[in-house]
Protein backbone atom coordinates (compact mmCIF):
# COMPACT_ATOMS: atom_id res chain seq x y z
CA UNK A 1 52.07 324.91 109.86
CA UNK A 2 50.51 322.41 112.14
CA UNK A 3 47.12 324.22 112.11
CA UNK A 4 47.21 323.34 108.73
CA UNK A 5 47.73 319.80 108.93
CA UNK A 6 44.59 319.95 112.10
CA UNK A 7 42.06 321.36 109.65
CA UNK A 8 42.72 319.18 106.70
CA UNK A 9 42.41 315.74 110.38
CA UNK A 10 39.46 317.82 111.07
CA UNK A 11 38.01 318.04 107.35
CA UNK A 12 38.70 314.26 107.51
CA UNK A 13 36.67 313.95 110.58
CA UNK A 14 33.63 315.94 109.37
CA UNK A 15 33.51 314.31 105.45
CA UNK A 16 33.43 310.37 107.67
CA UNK A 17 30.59 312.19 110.05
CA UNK A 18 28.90 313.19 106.74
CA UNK A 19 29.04 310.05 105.24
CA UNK A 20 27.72 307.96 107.98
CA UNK A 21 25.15 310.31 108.96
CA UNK A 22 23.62 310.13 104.74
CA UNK A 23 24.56 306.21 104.63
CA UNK A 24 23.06 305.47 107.61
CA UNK A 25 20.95 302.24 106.42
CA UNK A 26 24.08 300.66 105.07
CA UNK A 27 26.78 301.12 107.47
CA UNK A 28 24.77 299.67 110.19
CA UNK A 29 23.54 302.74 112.33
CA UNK A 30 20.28 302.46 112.00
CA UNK A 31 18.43 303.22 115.35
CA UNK A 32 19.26 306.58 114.24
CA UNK A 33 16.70 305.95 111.62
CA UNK A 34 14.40 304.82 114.03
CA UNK A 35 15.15 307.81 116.97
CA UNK A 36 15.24 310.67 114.54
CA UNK A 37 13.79 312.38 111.49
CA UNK A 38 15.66 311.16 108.51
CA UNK A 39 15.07 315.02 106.88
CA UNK A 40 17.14 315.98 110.19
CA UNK A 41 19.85 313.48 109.34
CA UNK A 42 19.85 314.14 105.88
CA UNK A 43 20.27 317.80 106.81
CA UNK A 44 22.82 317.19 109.10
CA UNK A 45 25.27 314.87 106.85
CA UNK A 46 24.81 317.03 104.14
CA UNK A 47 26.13 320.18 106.67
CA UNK A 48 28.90 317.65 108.04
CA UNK A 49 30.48 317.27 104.42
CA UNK A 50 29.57 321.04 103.62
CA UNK A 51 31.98 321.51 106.98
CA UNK A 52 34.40 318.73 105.41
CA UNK A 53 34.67 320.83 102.15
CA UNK A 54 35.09 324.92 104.09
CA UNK A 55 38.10 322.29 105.87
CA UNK A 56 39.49 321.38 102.89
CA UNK A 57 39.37 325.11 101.07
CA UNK A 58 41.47 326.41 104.10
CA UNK A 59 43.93 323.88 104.15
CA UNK A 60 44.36 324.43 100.68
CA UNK A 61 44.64 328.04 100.55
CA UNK A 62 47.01 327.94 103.48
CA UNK A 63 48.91 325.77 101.91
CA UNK A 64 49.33 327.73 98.46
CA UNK A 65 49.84 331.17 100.78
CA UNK A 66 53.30 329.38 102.13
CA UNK A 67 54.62 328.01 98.73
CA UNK A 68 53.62 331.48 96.90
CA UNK A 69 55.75 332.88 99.97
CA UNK A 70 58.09 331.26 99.48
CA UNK A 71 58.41 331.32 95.76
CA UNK A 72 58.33 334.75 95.92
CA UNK A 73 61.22 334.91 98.33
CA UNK A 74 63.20 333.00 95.77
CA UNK A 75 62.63 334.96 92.86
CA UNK A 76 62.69 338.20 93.76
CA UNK A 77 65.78 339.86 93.55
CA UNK A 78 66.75 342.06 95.79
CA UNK A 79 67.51 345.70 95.57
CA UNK A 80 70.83 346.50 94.66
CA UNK A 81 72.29 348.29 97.83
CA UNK A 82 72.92 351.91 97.43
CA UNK A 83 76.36 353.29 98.24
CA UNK A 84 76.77 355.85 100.65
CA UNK A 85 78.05 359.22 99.43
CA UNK A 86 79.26 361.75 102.17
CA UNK A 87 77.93 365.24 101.97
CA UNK A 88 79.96 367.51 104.66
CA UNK A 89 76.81 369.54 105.18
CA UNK A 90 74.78 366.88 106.56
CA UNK A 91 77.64 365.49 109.06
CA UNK A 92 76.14 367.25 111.92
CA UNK A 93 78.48 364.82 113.93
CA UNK A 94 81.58 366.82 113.05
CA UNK A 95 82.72 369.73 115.25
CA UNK A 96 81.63 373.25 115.26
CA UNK A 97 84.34 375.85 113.95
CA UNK A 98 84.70 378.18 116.54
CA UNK A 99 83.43 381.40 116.61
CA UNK A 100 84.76 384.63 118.31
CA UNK A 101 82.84 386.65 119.87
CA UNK A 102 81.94 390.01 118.49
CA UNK A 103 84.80 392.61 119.48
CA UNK A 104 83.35 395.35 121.54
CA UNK A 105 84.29 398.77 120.83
């Protein structure tokens, strides 16, 4: 389960890219305003926390796959075990009667 714990880091990563990359003028980064397009930044944060959120739908539905797993492996009973009858005629373990050979005449 540690890949799931990576892509929730990773979603983490991606929604503080997304964030800096739209708030650009107020957290202090901005010769990227001045070096690039702001419709190319906008574009880009707004992919960053699109990333952030596909991160955060896959740690989530990894995380309900294990717990429904194991729910269901609590509450399932199992099959009652079925008891073994012997039938002679499928023992094909047990020695062959002998048989004579055909008396010649």
């Amino acid at each position: 389960m540690k890949l799931n714990w990576s892509r929730l880091l990773f979603g983490g990563m991606w929604l503080a890219l997304g964030i800096a990359l739209l708030l650009r003028d107020s957290v202090g980064l901005q010769w990227l305003s001045e070096r690039y397009a702001a419709g190319n930044l906008n574009l880009g944060g707004g992919l960053a926390i699109a990333f952030a959120g596909w991160n955060a739908v896959r740690w989530y539905s990894g995380r309900a796959r294990t717990s429904r797993a194991v729910q269901r492996e609590i509450e399932e009973p199992r099959a009652p075990e079925r008891t073994f009858e012997y039938n002679s005629e499928l023992d094909f373990l047990k020695p062959e009667a002998e048989t004579k050979p055909p008396e010649s005449k």
